[in-house]
Protein backbone atom coordinates (compact mmCIF):
# COMPACT_ATOMS: atom_id res chain seq x y z
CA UNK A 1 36.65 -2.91 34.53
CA UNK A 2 35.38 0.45 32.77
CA UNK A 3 33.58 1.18 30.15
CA UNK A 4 33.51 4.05 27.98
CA UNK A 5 31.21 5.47 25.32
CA UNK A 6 29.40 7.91 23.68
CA UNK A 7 26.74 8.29 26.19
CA UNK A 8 25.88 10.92 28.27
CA UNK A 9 26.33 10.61 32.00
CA UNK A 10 22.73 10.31 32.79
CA UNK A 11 22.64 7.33 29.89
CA UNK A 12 25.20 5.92 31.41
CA UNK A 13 23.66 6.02 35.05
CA UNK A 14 20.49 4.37 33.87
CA UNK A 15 22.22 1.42 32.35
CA UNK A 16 22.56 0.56 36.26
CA UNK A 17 26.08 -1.50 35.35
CA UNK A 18 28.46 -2.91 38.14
CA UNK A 19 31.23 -1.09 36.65
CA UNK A 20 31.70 2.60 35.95
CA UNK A 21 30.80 3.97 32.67
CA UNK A 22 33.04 7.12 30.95
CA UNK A 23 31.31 9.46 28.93
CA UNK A 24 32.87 10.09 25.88
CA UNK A 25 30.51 12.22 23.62
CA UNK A 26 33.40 13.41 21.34
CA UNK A 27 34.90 9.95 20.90
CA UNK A 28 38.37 11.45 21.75
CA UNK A 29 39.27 8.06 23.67
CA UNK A 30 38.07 6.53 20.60
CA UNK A 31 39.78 8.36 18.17
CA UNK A 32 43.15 8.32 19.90
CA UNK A 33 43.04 4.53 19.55
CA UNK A 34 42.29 4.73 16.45
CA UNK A 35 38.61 2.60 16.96
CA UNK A 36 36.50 4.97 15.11
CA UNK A 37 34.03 3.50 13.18
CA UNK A 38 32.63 6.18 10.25
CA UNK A 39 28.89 6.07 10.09
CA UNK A 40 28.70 3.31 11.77
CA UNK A 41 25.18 3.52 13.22
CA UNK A 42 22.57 5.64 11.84
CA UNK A 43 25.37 7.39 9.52
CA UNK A 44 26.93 8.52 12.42
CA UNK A 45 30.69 7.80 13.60
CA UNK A 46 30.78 5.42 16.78
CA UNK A 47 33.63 3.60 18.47
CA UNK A 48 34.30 -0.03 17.53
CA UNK A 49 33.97 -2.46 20.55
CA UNK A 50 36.96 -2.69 22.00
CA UNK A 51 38.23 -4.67 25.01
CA UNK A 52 41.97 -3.69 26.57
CA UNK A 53 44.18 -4.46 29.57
CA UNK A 54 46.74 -2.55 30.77
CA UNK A 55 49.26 -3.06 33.17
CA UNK A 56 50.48 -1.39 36.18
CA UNK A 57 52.09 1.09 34.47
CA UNK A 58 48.83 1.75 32.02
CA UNK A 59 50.12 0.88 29.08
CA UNK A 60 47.97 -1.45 26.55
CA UNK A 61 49.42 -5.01 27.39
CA UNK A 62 46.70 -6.65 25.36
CA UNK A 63 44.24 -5.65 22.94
CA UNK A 64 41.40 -6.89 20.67
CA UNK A 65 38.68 -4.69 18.49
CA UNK A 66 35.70 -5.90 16.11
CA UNK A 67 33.91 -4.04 13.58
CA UNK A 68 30.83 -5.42 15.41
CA UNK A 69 29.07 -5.09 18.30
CA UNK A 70 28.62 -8.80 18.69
CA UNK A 71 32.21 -10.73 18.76
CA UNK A 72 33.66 -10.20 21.70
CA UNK A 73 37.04 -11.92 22.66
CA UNK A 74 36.17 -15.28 24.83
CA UNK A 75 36.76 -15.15 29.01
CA UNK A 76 39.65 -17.82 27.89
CA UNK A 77 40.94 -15.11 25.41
CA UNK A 78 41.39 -12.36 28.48
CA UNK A 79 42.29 -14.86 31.10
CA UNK A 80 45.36 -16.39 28.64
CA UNK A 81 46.40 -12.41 28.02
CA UNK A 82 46.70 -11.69 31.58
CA UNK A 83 48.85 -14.89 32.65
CA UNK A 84 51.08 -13.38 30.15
């Protein structure tokens, strides 16, 4: 698991997660996958929560975005992707 977002390394660092955290000031990641959400907090442009797995190879496999920080796909959800 990794996560990645528009915080700076130091931000990142303090949130003290058990995974890794990618820095991603510019939203590039987030613009490539087309998950940018315009003025979406404080009038400024922020990624939409996204949550993907990829496969050996690392290509997207499975993939689910919200507009909202909130929904996030259910454990189930994931575990039924990866069997797949």
């Amino acid at each position: 698991m990794v996560a990645v977002g528009k915080v700076t390394p130091e931000q990142a660092k303090s949130m003290a997660l058990p995974f890794p955290v990618l820095s991603d000031m510019e939203l590039t990641a987030a613009k490539k996958y087309g998950l940018i959400h315009e003025k979406g907090y404080m009038l400024q442009d922020v990624s939409r929560p996204a949550t993907f797995l990829l496969g050996p190879d690392r290509v997207i496999k499975w993939m689910r975005a919200a507009d909202n920080i909130r929904p996030r796909p259910a454990f189930e959800e994931i575990f039924e992707a990866m069997r797949r």
